[in-house]
Structures are given as structure tokens and as C-alpha cells.
Protein backbone atom coordinates (compact mmCIF):
# COMPACT_ATOMS: atom_id res chain seq x y z
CA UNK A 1 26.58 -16.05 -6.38
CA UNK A 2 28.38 -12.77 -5.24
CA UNK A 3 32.17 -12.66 -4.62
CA UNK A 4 32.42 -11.33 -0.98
CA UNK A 5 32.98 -7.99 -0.65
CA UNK A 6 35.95 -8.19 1.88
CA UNK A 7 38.16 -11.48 1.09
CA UNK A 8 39.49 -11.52 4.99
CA UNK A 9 36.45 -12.66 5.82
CA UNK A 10 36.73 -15.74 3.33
CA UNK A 11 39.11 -18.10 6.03
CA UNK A 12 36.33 -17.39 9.11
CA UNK A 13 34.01 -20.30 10.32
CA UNK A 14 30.36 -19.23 9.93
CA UNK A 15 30.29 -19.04 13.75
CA UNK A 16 32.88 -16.17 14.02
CA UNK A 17 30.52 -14.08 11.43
CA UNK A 18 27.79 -14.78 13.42
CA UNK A 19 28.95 -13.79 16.03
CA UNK A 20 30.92 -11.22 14.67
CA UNK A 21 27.57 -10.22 13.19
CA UNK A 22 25.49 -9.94 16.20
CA UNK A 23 28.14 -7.53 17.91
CA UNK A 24 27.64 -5.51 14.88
CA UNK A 25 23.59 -6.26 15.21
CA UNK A 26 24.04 -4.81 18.68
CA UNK A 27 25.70 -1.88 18.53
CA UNK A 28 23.91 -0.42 14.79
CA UNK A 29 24.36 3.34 15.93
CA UNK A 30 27.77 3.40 15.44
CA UNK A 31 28.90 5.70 12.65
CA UNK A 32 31.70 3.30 12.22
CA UNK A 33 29.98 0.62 11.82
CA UNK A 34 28.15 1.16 8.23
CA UNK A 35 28.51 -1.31 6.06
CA UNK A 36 29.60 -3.93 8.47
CA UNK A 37 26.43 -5.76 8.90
CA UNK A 38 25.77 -5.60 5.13
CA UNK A 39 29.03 -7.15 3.93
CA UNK A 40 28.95 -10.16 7.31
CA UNK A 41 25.12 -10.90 5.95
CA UNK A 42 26.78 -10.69 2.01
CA UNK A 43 28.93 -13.18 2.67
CA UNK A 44 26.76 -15.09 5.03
CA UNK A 45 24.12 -15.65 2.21
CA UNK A 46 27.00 -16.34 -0.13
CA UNK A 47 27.98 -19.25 1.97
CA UNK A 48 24.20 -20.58 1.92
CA UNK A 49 23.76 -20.21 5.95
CA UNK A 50 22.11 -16.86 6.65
CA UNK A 51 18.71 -17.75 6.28
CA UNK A 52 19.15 -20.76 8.14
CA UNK A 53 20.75 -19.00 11.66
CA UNK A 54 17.74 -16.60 10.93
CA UNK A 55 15.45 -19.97 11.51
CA UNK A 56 16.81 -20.38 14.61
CA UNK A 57 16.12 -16.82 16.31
CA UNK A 58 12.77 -15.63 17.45
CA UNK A 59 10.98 -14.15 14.75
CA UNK A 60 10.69 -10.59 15.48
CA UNK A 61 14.50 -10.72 15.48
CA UNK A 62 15.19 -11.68 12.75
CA UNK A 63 12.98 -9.38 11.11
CA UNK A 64 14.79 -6.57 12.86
CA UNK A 65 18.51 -8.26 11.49
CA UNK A 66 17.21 -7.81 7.68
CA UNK A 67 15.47 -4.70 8.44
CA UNK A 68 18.83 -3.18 9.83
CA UNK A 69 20.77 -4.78 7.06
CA UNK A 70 18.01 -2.87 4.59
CA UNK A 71 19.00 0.11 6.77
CA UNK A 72 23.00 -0.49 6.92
CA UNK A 73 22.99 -1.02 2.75
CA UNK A 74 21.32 2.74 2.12
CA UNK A 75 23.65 3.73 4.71
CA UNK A 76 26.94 2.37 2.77
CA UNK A 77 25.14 3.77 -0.67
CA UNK A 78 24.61 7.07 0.61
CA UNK A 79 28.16 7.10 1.84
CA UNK A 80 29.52 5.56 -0.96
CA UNK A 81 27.64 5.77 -3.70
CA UNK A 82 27.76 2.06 -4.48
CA UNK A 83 25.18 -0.26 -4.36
């Protein structure tokens, strides 16, 4: 297991990081935005639940969440430099 990246996000319900994860989803060409989606799914899988509210949307969306959270973590590397 992975200690999440930002420990504010620790007290949340799952909901609220879902959600808080779609706005994110929804908006992904905002500059300001890199690394979000990629720390909410971080700590999302750390609490065991991402791949099951994956199950629950259609397919192709949920191929296009992990494809943008592929995208958002070379994003936050390039910026970074971090992995």
C-alpha cells in the first residue's frame, strides 16, 4: 500500500473523491489541474474502491478515467520530476 500523497484528503468519504474526482475528470485541460486526478485515483486505490466505482460506469469511460490518469501522471513527472 502507498501512503497518500496529500493527507487532507485522508478524513473525506469515498463519495466526496469521487465526486471530487469526476469534476477533475471533467475539466482535464486545465493547467491547474495536473496532478489532481492522479493523487484522488492514488488514494482511491489505496482505500481499495477505485476499481470498483470503475465497475459501475460504462466501459468506454472508464477506460478514458485511467487513460487520463496515465496522461495526468506524465504530466505531474514532467513538471515535477517525480514519479
Amino acid at each position: 500500500m502507498t501512503v497518500p500523497a496529500d493527507q487532507r484528503l485522508a478524513p473525506l468519504s469515498d463519495a466526496a473523491l469521487a465526486l471530487a474526482l469526476g469534476v477533475c475528470v471533467g475539466r482535464p485541460q486545465s493547467v491547474a489541474n495536473v496532478g489532481r486526478v492522479s493523487v484522488l485515483v492514488d488514494e482511491l486505490v489505496r482505500r481499495g474502491v477505485f476499481d470498483s466505482i470503475l465497475s459501475t460506469l460504462d466501459p468506454e469511460l472508464a477506460a478514458s478515467i485511467r487513460l487520463l490518469d496515465s496522461a495526468d501522471r506524465g504530466q505531474r513527472w514532467a513538471r515535477t520530476g517525480r514519479r
